[in-house]
Structures are given as structure tokens and as C-alpha cells.
Protein backbone atom coordinates (compact mmCIF):
# COMPACT_ATOMS: atom_id res chain seq x y z
CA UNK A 1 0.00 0.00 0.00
CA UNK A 2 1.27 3.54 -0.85
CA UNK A 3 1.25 5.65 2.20
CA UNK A 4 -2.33 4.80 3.39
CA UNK A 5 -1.86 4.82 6.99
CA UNK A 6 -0.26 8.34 8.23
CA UNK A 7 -2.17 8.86 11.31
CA UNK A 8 -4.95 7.70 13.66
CA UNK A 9 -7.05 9.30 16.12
CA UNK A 10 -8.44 8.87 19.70
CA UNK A 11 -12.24 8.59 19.48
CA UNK A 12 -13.61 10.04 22.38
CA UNK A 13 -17.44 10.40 23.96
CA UNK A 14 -18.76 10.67 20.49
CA UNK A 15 -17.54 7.83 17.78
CA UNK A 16 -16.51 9.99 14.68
CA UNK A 17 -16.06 8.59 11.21
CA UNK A 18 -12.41 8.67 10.29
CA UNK A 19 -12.06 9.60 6.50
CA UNK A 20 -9.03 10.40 4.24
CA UNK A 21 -6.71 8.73 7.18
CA UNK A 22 -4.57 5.96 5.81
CA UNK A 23 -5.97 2.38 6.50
CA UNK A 24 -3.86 -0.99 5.14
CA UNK A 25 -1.00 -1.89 6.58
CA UNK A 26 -1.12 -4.27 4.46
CA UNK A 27 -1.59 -4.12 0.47
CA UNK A 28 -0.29 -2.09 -2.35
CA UNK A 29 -2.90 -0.20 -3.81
CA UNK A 30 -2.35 3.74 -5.41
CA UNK A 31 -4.92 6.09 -6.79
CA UNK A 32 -6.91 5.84 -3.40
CA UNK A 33 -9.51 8.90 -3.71
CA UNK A 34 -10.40 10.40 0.04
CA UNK A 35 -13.88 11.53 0.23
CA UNK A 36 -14.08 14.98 2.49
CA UNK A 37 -17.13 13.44 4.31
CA UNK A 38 -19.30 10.74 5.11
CA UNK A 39 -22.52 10.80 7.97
CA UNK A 40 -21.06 8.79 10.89
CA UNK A 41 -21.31 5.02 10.89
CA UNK A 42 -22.05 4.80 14.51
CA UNK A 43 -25.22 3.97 15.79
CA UNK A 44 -24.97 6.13 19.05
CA UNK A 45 -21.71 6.41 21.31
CA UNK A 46 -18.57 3.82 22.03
CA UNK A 47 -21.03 1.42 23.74
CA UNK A 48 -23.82 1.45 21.13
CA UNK A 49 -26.59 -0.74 21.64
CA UNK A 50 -26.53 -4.62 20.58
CA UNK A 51 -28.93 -5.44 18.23
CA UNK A 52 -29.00 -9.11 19.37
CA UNK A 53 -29.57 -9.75 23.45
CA UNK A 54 -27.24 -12.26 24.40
CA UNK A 55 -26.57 -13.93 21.40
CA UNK A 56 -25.41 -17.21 21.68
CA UNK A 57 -22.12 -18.76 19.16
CA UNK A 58 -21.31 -22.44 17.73
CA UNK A 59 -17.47 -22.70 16.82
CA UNK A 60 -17.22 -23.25 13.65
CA UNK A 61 -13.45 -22.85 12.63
CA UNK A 62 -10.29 -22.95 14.82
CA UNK A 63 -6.45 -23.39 15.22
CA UNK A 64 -5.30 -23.96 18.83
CA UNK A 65 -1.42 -24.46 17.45
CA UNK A 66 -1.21 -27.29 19.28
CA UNK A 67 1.14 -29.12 17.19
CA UNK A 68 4.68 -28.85 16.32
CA UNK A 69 4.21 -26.59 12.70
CA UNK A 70 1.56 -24.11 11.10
CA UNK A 71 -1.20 -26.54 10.03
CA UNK A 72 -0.66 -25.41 6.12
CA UNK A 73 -4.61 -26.53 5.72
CA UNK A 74 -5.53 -23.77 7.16
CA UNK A 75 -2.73 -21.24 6.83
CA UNK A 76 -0.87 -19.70 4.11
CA UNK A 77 1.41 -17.17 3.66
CA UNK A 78 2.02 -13.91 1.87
CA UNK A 79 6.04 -14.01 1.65
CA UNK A 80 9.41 -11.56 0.80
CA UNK A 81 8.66 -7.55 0.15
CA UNK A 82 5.10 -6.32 0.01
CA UNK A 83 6.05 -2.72 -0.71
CA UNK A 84 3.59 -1.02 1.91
CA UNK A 85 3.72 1.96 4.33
CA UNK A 86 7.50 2.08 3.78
CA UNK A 87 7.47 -1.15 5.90
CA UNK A 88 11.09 -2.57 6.59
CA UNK A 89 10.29 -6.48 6.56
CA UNK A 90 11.03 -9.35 4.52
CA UNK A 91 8.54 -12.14 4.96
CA UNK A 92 9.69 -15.46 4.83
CA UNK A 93 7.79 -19.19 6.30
CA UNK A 94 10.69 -19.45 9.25
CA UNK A 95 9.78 -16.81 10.94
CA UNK A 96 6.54 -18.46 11.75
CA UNK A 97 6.63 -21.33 14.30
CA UNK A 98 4.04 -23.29 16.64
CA UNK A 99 5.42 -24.65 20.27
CA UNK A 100 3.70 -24.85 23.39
CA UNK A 101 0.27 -24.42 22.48
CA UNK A 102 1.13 -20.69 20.40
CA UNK A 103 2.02 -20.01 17.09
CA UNK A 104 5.03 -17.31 17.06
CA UNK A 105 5.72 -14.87 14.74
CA UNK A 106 9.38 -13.57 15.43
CA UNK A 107 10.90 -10.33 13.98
CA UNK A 108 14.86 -10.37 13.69
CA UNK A 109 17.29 -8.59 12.52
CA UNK A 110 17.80 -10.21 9.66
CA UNK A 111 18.97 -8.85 6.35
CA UNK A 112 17.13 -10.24 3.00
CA UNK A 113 16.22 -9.26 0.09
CA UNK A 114 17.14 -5.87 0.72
CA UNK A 115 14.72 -5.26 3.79
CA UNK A 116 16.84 -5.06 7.02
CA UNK A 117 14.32 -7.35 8.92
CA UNK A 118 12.65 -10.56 8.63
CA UNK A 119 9.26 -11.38 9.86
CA UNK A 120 6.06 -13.74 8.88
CA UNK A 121 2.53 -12.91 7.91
CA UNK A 122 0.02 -15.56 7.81
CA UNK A 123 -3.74 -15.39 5.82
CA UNK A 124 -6.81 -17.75 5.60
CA UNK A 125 -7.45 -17.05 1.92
CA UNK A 126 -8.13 -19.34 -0.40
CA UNK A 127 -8.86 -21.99 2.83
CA UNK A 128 -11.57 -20.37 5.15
CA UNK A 129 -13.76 -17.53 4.90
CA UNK A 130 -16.62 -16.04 6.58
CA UNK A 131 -19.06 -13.87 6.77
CA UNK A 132 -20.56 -12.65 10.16
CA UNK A 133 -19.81 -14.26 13.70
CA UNK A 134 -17.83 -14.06 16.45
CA UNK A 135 -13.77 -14.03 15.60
CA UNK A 136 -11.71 -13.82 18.35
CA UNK A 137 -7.82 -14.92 19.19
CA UNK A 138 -5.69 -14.62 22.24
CA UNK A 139 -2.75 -12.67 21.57
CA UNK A 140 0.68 -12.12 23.59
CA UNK A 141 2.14 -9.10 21.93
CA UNK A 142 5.55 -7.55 21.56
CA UNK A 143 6.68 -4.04 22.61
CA UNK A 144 9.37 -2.93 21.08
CA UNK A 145 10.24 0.25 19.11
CA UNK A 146 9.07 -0.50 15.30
CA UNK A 147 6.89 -3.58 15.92
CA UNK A 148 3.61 -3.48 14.42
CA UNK A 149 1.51 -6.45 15.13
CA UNK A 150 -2.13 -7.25 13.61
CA UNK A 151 -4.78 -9.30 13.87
CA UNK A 152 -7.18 -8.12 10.75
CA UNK A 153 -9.47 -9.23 8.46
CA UNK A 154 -9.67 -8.75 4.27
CA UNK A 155 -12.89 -8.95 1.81
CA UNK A 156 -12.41 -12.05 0.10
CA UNK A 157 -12.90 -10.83 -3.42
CA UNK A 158 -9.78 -8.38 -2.72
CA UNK A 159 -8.45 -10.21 -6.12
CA UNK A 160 -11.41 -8.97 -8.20
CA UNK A 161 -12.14 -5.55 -6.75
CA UNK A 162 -9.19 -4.83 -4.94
CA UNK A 163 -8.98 -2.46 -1.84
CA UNK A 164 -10.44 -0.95 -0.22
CA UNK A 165 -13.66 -2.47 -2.40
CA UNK A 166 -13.22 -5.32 -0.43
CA UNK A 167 -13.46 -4.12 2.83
CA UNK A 168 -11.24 -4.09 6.18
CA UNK A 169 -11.53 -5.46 9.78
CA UNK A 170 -8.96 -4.84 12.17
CA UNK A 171 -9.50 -6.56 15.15
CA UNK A 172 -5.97 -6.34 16.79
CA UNK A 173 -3.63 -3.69 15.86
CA UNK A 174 -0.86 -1.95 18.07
CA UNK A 175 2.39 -0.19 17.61
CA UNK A 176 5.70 0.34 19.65
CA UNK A 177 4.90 0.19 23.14
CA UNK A 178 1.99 2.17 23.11
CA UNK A 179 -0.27 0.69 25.69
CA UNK A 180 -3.44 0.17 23.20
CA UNK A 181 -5.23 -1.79 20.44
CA UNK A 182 -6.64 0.25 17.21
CA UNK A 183 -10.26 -1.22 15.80
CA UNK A 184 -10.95 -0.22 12.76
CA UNK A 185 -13.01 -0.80 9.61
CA UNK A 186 -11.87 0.34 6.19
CA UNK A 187 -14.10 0.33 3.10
CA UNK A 188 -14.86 2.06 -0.36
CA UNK A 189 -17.17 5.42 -0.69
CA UNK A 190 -15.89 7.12 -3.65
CA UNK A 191 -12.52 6.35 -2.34
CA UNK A 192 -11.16 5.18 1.24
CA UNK A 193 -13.21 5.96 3.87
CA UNK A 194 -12.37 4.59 7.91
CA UNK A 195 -13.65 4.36 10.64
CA UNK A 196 -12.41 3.17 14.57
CA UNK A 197 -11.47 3.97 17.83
CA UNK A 198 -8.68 2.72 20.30
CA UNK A 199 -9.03 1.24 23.93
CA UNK A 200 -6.18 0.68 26.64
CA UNK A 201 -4.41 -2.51 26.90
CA UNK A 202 -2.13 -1.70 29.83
CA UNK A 203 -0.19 -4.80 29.73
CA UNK A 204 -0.34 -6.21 26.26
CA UNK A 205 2.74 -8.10 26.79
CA UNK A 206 0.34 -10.41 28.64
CA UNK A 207 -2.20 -12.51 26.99
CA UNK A 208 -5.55 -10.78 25.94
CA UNK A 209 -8.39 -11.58 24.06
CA UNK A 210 -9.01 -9.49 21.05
CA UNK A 211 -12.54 -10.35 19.37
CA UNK A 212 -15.45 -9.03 17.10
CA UNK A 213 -18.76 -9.96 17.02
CA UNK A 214 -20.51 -9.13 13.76
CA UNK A 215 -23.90 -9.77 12.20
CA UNK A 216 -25.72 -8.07 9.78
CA UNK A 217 -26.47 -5.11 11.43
CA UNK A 218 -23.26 -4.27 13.18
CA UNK A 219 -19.72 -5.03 14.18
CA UNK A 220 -18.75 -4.83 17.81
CA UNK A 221 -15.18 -4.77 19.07
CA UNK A 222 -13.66 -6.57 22.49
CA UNK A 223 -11.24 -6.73 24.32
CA UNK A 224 -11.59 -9.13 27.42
CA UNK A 225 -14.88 -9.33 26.75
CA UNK A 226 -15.42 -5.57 27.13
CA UNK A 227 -16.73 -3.78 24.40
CA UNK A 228 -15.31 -0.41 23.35
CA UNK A 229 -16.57 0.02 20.20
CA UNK A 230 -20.08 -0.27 17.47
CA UNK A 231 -19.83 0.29 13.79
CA UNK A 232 -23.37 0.36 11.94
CA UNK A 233 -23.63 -1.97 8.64
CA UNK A 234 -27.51 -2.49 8.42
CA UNK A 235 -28.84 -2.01 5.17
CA UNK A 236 -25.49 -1.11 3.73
CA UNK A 237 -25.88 2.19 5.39
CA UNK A 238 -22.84 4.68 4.06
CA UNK A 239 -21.44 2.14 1.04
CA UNK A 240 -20.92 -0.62 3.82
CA UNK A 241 -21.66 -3.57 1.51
CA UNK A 242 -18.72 -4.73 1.24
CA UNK A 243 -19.12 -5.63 5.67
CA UNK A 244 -21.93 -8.37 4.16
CA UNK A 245 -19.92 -10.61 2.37
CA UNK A 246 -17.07 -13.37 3.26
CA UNK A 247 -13.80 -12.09 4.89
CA UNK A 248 -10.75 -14.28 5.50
CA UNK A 249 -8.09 -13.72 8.62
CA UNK A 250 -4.52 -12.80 8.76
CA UNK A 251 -1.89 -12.17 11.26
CA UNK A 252 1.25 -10.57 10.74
CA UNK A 253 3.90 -8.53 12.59
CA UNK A 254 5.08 -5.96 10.60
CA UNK A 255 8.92 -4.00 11.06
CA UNK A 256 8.86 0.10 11.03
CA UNK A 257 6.68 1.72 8.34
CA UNK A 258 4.28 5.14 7.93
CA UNK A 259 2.44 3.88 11.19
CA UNK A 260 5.35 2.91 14.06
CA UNK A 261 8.02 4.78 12.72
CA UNK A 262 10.73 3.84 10.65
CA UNK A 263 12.91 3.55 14.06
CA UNK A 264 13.33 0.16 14.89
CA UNK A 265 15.29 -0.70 18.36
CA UNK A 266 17.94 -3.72 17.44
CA UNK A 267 18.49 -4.46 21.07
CA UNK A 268 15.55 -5.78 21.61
CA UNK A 269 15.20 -8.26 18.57
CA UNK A 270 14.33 -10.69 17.77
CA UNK A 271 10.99 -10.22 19.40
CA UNK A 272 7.97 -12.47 18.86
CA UNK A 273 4.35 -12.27 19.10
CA UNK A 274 2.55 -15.28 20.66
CA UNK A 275 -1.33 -16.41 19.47
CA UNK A 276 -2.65 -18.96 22.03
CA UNK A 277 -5.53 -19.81 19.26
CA UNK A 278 -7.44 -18.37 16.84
CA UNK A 279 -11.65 -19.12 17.01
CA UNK A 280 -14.21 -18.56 14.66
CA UNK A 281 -17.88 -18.82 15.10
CA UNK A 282 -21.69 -18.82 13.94
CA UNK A 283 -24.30 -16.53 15.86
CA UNK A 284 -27.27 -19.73 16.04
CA UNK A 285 -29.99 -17.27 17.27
């Protein structure tokens, strides 16, 4: 991606739609139009209301990395340069590993193929999909200068109309040791259009559970089971379409770029992010 992601901002009492801010850490994609404004996507404040009481979840889909290698059945990966947000890794298969119940994703200083750092990014596409549900993993993170982990979701027709067509989930997303996770939603109205809010995560060097829970009228982000933010989707309300169709996962840890910095601090490498599992299920009421 060309220098989507330049800035994010604290939403406050009122959710406000973020537009014209950068969004994928994650594709290539230039010619991205901003729109100057779109009505807000929230249904009322940072706790908006849930349009289904207690709704109740079958699993569906899960890795609990419980063996001794990434289960390539459900896991691919996207691999070397990606050429986005001035990012400063190299992807490559080693750098993903599964021991003691976690799949790790290590950054190191590393130099190949003329990025200075070496790290792993892993994707569902092309083996599961979904649309709506509850998807949720528990994450250990790391918090060094330059790390930029994610937990995130892409359309699945990305390959036929490309981003931000497609649409965006991020579920999980920090940077540096700033002590909180980003949720945000990208999608396309006449160009790139975002919106999200952050919540504290004090000690995410600990394990915490990262989740949404989306059905057709909304997507509601968690953290520990505490919800912190509501975007609106029903009837495709401002160009959200593309939030009713099948999105696959990926996780990633990213080296410097647009978002951390490009200032990455060697001493601490290599530094890993841990996933304990990674769940996936159907709303049955």
C-alpha cells in the first residue's frame, strides 16, 4: 500500500467517522480517492446498543497451534517484500513457528532481500472464509520500538475488486509500546473511507483476548470481553456492503513503516508475538 496509513485518532465520547486517514498496513494499492465526508457510521456512542440480546455462538473454525508446525490446511502465507507503508520487513515461512500451544511470529534482525528485517505474515485465503460471527484470538504481543503487530481481516474478493472495495476489519492492531489496540473498519465510498477507535491494553505483553462480534447489522469490538466500540452496517448504510460478504483472517507482525516509525530498536530483537488460538464462530440465534 502507498502511504495509506499516516495517522490515527483517539475517538472520544462521540464515535466519529475517520475519512481520508490511511488504513492498510497491508496491500499495495495507489490512486486511493479520500472523500471529504461521510454521515457517521455509529449507531450512538462507544457502547452502542446490541442489536442481538445475548446472542449465543457455535465454533465453527479454529487453530489452537497445538502441534509442532503451522497446520498449512488452514494457513498460508504472503512471503518476501510487500512494498507497503515504507514497511522494513522481509517475509519469509521461518519466521513463523508453533510450540507450546502458540504459534510465534518472530521479527529479527535479519537482512534479506534488501529489507533489514525478517518477519512472517500468515492469511486464511483461499482456505476459510466467513461472513458474520464471532472471531476472536488470544494474543501475547511484543513491545518494542518499530513492531507493528495485527490481527485483521480482508474482503475475500480483494483479487477482483481490490482495496479498499473489499473491505477491512482490524480486530488487533498496536504499535511500539503504546499501551493500546486500534479497531478499525476500512471500506470504499468514492474512495477510502475509515472508521475506529482505540481502547487501553495496559499490559499487552500479557495474553488478551481481542474479538469481534458481527452480524448483519453491526460489528462490535472486544477486548476481554469488554466492548469499546459499534460500527453500523444495516442495510449497507454509508457504502458498507462490502461488511456483508465473506472475509478471510490474517496475522502478521510488521517491522517500522508510515504507522510505528521507521525507528526500529535492534536491542531488543528478535521479538515475537505469541497467538494462544485463533476461534471462529456462527451466531445460532
Amino acid at each position: 500500500m502507498t502511504n495509506l496509513k499516516s495517522t490515527h485518532l483517539t475517538l472520544t465520547a462521540v464515535m466519529i467517522l475517520l475519512v481520508s486517514l490511511s488504513a492498510c498496513k497491508k496491500n499495495t494499492f495507489d490512486n486511493v480517492k479520500p472523500v471529504t465526508s461521510v454521515t457517521p457510521v455509529t449507531t450512538d456512542t462507544a457502547t452502542g446498543p446490541n442489536t442481538v440480546a445475548n446472542p449465543t455462538y457455535a465454533l465453527v473454525w479454529s487453530d489452537e497451534f497445538n502441534g509442532t508446525t503451522v497446520d498449512t490446511t488452514k494457513w498460508g502465507y504472503d512471503l518476501g517484500n510487500l512494498h507497503v507503508n515504507n514497511e522494513e520487513e522481509y517475509y519469509q515461512t521461518q519466521n513463523a513457528t508453533v510450540a507450546n500451544g502458540n504459534l510465534v511470529i518472530t521479527a529479527k534482525a535479519q537482512a534479506v532481500g534488501g529489507q533489514l528485517y525478517t518477519s512472517a505474515r500468515l492469511t486464511t485465503a483461499g482456505k476459510f472464509s466467513q461472513d458474520y460471527g464471532r472471531i476472536e484470538a488470544s494474543i501475547k504481543l511484543p513491545t518494542g520500538q518499530g513492531m507493528w503487530p495485527a490481527f485483521w481481516m480482508l474482503g475475500a474478493n480483494i483479487s477482483t475488486v481490490s482495496w479498499p472495495t473489499c473491505g477491512e476489519l482490524d480486530i488487533m492492531e498496536t504499535v511500539n509500546n503504546q499501551a493500546l489496540n486500534y479497531g478499525t473498519m476500512h471500506w470504499n465510498v468514492n474512495g477510502h473511507v475509515s472508521y475506529g477507535s482505540t481502547t487501553p491494553v495496559t499490559t499487552k505483553s500479557d495474553y488478551h483476548l481481542y474479538a469481534i462480534e458481527w452480524d448483519r447489522n453491526e460489528i462490535r469490538w472486544y477486548v476481554d470481553g469488554t466492548l469499546y466500540q459499534t460500527g453500523n452496517i444495516a442495510n449497507n448504510v454509508n457504502g458498507t456492503d462490502a461488511f456483508h460478504l465473506p472475509f478471510f483472517i490474517i496475522l502478521n507482525l510488521a517491522v517500522g513503516g508510515d504507522f510505528p516509525g521507521q525507528s526500529v530498536d535492534q536491542t531488543l530483537l528478535p521479538e515475537s508475538m505469541y497467538v494462544d488460538y485463533v476461534r471462529v464462530y456462527k451466531q445460532t440465534n
